[in-house]
Protein backbone atom coordinates (compact mmCIF):
# COMPACT_ATOMS: atom_id res chain seq x y z
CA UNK A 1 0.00 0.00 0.00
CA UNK A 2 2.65 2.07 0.76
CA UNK A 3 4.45 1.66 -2.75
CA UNK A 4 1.09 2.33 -4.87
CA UNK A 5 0.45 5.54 -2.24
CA UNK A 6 4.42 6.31 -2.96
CA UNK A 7 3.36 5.65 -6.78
CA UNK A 8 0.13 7.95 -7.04
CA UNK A 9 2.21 10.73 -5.15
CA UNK A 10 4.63 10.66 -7.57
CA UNK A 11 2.64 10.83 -10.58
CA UNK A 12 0.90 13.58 -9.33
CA UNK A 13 4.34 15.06 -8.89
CA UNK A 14 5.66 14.28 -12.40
CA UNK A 15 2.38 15.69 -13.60
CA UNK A 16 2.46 19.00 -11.95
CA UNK A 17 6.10 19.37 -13.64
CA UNK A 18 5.09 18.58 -16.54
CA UNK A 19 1.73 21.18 -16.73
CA UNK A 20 2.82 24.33 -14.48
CA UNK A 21 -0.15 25.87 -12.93
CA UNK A 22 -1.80 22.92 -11.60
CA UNK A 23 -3.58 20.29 -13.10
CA UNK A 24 -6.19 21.08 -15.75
CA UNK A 25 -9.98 21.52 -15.95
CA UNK A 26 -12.09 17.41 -15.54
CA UNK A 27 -7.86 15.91 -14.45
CA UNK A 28 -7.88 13.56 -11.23
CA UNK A 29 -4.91 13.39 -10.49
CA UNK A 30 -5.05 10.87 -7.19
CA UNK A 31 -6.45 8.33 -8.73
CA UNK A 32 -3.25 6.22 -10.44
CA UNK A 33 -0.72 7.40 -12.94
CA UNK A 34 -2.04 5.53 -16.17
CA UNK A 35 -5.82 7.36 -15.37
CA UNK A 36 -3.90 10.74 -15.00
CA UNK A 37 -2.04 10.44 -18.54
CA UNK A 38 -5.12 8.34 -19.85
CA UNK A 39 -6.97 11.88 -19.28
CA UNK A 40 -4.92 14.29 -20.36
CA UNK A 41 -4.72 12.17 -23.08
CA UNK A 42 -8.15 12.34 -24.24
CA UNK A 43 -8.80 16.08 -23.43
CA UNK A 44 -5.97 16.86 -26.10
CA UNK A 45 -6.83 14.89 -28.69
CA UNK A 46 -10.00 16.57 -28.25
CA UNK A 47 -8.88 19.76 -28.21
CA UNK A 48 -6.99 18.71 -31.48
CA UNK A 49 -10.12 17.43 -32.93
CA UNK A 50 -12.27 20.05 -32.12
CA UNK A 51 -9.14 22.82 -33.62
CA UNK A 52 -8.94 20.61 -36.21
CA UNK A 53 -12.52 20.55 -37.43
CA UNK A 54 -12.78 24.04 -36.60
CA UNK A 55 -9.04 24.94 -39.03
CA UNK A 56 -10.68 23.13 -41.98
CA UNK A 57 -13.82 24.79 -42.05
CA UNK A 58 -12.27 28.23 -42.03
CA UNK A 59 -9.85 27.16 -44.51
CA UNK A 60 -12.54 26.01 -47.08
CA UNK A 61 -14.31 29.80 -46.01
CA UNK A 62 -11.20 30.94 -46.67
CA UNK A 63 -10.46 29.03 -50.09
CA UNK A 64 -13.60 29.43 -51.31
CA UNK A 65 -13.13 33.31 -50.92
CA UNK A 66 -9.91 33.33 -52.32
CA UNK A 67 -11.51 31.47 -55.56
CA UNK A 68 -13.74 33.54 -55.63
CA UNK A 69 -11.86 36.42 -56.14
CA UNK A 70 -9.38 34.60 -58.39
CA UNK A 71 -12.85 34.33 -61.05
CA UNK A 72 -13.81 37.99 -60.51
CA UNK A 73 -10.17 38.60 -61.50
CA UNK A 74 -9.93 36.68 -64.12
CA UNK A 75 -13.33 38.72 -65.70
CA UNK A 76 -13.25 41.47 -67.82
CA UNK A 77 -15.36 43.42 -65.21
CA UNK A 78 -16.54 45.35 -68.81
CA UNK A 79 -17.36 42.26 -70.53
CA UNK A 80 -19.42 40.98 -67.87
CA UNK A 81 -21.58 43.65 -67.02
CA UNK A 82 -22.65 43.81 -70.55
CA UNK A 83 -22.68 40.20 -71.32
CA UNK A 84 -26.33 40.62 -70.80
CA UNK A 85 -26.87 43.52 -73.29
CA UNK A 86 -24.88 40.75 -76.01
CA UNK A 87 -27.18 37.82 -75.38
CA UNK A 88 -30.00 39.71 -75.50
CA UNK A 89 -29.24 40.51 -79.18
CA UNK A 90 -29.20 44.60 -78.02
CA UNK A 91 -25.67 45.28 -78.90
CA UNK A 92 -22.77 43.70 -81.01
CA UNK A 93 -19.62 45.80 -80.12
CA UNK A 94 -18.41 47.99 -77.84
CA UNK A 95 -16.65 51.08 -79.41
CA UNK A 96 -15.23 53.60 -76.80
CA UNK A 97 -15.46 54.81 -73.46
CA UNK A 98 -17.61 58.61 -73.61
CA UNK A 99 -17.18 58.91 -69.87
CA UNK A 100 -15.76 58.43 -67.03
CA UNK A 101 -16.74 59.65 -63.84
CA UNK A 102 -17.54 59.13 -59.96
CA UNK A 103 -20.38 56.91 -60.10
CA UNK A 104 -19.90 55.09 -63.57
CA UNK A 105 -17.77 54.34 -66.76
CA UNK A 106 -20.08 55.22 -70.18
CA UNK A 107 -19.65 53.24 -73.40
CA UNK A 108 -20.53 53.61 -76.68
CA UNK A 109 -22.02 50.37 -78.11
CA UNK A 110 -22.92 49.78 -82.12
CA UNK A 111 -26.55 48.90 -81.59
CA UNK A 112 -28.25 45.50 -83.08
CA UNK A 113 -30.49 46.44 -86.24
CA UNK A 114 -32.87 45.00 -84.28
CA UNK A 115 -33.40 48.03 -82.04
CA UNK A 116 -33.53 50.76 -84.32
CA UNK A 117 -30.61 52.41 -83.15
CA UNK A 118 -26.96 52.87 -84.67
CA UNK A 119 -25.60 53.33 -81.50
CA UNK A 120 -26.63 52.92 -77.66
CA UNK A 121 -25.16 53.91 -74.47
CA UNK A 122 -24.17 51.51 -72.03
CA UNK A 123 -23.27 52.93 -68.28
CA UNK A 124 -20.87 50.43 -65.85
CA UNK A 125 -21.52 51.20 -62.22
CA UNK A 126 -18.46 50.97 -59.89
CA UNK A 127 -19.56 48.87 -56.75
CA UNK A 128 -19.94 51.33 -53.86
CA UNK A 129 -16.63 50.51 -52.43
CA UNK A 130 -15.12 52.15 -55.72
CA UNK A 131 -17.64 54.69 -56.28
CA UNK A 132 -16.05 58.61 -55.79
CA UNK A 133 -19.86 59.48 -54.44
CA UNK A 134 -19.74 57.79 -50.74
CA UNK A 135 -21.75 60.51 -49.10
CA UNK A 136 -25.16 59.34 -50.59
CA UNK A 137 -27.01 58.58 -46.90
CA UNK A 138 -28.58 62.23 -47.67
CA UNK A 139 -30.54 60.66 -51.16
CA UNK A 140 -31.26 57.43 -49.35
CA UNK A 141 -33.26 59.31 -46.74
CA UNK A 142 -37.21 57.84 -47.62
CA UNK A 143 -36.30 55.28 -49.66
CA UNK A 144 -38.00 51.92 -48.22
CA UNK A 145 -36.85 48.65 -48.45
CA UNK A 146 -39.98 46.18 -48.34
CA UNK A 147 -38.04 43.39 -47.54
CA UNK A 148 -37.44 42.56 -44.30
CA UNK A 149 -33.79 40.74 -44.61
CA UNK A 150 -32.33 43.21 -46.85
CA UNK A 151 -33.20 45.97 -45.27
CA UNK A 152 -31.11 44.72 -42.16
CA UNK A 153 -28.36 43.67 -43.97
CA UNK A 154 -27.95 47.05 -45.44
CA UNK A 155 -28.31 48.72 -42.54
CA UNK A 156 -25.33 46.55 -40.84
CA UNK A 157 -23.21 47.03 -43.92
CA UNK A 158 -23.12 43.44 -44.41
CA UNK A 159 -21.31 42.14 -47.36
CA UNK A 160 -24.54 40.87 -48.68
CA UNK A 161 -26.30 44.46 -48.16
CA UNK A 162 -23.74 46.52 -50.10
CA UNK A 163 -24.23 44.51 -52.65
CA UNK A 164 -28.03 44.55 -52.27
CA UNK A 165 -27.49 48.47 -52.02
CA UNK A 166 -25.55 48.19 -55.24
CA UNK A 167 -28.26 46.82 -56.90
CA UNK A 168 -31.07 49.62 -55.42
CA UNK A 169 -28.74 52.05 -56.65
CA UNK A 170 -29.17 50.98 -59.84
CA UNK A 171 -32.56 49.68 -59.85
CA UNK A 172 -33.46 53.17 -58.57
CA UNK A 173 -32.07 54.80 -61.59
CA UNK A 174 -33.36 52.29 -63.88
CA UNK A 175 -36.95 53.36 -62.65
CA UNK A 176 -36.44 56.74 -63.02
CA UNK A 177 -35.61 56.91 -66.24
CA UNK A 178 -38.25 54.40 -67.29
CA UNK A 179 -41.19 56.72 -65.32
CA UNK A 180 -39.70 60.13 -66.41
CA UNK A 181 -39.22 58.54 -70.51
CA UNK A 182 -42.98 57.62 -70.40
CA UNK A 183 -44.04 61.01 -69.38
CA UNK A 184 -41.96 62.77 -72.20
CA UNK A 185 -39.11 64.54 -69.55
CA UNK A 186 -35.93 64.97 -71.62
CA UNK A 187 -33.52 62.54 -70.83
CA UNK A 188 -32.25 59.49 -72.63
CA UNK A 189 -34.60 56.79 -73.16
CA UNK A 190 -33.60 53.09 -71.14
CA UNK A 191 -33.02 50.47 -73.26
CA UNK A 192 -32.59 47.51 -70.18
CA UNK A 193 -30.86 46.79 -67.67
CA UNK A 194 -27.65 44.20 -66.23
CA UNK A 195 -26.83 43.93 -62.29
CA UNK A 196 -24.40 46.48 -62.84
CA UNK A 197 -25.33 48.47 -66.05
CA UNK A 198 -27.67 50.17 -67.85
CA UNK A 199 -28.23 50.47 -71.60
CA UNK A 200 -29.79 53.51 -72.93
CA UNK A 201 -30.18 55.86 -75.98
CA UNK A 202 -26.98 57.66 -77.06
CA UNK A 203 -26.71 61.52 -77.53
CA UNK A 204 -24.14 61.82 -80.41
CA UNK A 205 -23.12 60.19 -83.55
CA UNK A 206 -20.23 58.37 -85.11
CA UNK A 207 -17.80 61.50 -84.98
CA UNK A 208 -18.41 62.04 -80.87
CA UNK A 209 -20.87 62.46 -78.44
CA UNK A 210 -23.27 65.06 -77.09
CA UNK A 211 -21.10 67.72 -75.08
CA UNK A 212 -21.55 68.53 -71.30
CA UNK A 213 -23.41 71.68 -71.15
CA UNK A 214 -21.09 72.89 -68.84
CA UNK A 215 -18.46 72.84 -71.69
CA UNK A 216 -21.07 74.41 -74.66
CA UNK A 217 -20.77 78.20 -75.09
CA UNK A 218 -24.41 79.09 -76.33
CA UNK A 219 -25.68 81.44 -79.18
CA UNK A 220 -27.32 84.52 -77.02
CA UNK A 221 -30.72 83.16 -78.96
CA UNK A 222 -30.47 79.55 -77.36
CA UNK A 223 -30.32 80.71 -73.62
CA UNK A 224 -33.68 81.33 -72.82
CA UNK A 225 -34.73 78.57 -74.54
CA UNK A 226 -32.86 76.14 -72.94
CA UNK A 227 -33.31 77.52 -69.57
CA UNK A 228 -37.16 77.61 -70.45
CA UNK A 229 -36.57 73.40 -71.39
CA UNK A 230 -34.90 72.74 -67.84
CA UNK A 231 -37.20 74.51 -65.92
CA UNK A 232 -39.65 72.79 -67.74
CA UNK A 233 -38.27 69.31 -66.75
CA UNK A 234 -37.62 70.02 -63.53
CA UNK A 235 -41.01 70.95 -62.70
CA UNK A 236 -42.38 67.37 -64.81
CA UNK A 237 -40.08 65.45 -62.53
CA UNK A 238 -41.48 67.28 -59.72
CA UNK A 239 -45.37 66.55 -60.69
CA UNK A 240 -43.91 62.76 -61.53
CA UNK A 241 -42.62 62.73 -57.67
CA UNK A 242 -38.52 63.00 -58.65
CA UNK A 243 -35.97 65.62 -57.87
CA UNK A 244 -32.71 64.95 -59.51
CA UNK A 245 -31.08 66.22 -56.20
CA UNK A 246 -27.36 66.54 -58.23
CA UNK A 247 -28.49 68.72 -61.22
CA UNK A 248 -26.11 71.11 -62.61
CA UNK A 249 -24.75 71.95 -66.45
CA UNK A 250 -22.01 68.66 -65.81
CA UNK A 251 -24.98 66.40 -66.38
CA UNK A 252 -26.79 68.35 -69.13
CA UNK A 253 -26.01 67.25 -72.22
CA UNK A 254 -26.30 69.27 -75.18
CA UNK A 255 -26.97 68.53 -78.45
CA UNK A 256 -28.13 69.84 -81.79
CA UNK A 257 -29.76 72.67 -80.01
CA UNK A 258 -31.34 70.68 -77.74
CA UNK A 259 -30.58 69.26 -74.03
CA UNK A 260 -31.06 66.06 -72.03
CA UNK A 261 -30.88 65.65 -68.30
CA UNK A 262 -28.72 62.76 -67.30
CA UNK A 263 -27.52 60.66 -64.34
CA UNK A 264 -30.54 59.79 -61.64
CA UNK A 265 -29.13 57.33 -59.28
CA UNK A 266 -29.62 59.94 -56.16
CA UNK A 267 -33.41 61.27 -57.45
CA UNK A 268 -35.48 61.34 -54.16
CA UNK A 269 -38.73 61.07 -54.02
CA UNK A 270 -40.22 64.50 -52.73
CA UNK A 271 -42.57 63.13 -50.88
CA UNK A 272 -40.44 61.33 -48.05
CA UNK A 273 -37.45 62.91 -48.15
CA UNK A 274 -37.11 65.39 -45.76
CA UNK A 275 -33.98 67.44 -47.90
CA UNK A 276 -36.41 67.86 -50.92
CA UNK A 277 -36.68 71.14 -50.65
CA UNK A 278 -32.93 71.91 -50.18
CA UNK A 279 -32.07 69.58 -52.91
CA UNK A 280 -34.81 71.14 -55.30
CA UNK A 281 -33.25 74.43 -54.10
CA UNK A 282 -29.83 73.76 -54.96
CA UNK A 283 -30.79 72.08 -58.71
CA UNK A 284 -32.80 75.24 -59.61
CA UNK A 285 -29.62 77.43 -58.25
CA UNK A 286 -26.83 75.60 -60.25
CA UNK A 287 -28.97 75.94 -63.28
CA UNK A 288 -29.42 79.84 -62.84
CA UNK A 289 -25.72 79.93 -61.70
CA UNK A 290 -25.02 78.63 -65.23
CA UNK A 291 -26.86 80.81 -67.35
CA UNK A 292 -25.49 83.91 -65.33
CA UNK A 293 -22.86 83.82 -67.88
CA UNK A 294 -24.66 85.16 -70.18
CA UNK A 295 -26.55 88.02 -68.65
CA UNK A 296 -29.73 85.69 -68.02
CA UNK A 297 -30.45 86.69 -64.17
CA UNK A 298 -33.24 84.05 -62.37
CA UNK A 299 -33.62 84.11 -58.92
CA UNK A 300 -33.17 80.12 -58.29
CA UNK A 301 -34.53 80.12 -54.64
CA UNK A 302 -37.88 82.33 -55.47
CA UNK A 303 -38.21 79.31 -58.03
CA UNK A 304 -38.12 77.07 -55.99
CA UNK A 305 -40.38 78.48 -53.28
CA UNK A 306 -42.79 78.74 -55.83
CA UNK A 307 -42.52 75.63 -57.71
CA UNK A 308 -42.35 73.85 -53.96
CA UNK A 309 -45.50 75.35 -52.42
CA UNK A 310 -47.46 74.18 -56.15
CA UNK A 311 -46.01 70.89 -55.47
CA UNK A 312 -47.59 70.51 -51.99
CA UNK A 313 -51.20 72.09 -53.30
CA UNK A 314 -50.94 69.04 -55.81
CA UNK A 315 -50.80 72.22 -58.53
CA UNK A 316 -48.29 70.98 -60.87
């Protein structure tokens, strides 16, 4: 009795020395030295197991990601977004880039006969992450989100919601121009739409396309005219529930004497936003900023007073 009592001490002993600190968490230690290594034994190949399981799982996460982005690598990001437009039988070439800005990269496409057109515009979004316009939470103020799951995932910035936000975006814009073409505003008519593109009609012809207004020096007998034509649209997209919100001579487009009003990701709708009225403000001012230049003075925020207060009396 004494030897085996001698025995267990000493195991207990050589097992202490071996794990400083005391013996771990479900050890019993007094009970013989093969039970004491028999345990330890077990809880380490289960920790192993467990890390082990857990290590392979993250590496297929892991793999899976890194294929992932291998394949989006690999793409022509152009190609892809208008793989769409080329199965659909809308388009058979792409030509050149027209633009290239903060929200989007334009291209001019040879149209299929098909469509009627000789040429058609097709605008690449950049995903949010490499968008220049971040500070958009001021358009996205009243726009709802029916669905329940995406609407929290793009309010934690999940991976999945900034890609469903991605998608709004250009759904959003999509819509626009589809309600404002139907009710004969002047902007370029949609053609259809990719997940990250847009196909529309192109301003221009085969030797370039429609200028910026911004860049356009106008005959004195166009002025009024034009400004007449903006006004004019702003106030349909009003009575059709839109405010452009970023409208300025940049996204006018000129040409052949007339203009078109482009870009409507960030339209709000004036009825739940609660910046309409600023926004409508500031449209109306950068147009009248513009044709300052040529001695055409327009008081941009009596404008908008006026065209805001028909707006509520459902006037327009």
């Amino acid at each position: 009795m004494k030897n085996r009592a001698a025995g267990v001490m000493l195991a207990a002993l050589l097992y202490g020395r071996k794990h400083p600190g005391g013996s771990k968490k479900g050890m019993v230690p007094y009970v013989g030295e093969k039970r004491i290594f028999w345990c330890e034994q077990r809880s380490e190949n289960d920790n192993k197991e467990h890390t082990h399981n857990m290590s392979k799982r993250k590496l297929f996460r892991e793999l899976d990601e890194v294929e992932e982005q291998e394949i989006l690598a690999e793409q022509d990001p152009v190609q892809a977004a208008l793989d769409h437009f080329f199965t659909e039988g809308l388009i058979t070439e792409v030509l050149h880039v027209v633009k290239s800005g903060k929200e989007a990269t334009v291209y001019c496409c040879r149209a299929h006969p098909s469509t009627g057109e000789e040429l058609l515009a097709a605008k690449v979004y950049r995903s949010r992450n490499h968008r220049g316009f971040k500070n958009d939470s001021i358009y996205q103020e009243g726009r709802r989100i029916l669905d329940g799951h995406v609407r929290r995932a793009v309010q934690n910035k999940s991976r999945f919601g900034r890609e469903a936000q991605f998608g709004i975006w250009i759904d959003y814009e999509f819509a626009a121009l589809n309600a404002l073409s139907k009710v004969g505003a002047d902007i370029p008519r949609p053609m259809a739409r990719s997940e990250s593109a847009i196909l529309m009609q192109y301003l221009g012809d085969h030797s370039g396309p429609a200028s910026a207004l911004q860049n356009v020096e106008l005959s004195h007998n166009e002025v009024y005219p034009l400004f007449e034509q903006l006004m004019r649209n702003i106030e349909l997209c009003l009575a059709n529930n839109y405010i452009h919100a970023d409208l300025s001579a940049y996204n006018v487009l000129y040409w052949q004497g007339q203009v078109r009003i482009i870009d409507f990701p960030q339209a709000i709708d004036p009825r739940f936003n609660p910046n309409a009225l600023d926004l409508l403000t500031r449209d109306i001012e950068n147009i009248c900023h513009y044709i300052a230049r040529y001695g055409l003075e327009r008081d941009g925020q009596r404008i908008a007073r006026r065209l805001w207060q028909r707006f509520k009396n459902a006037e327009l």
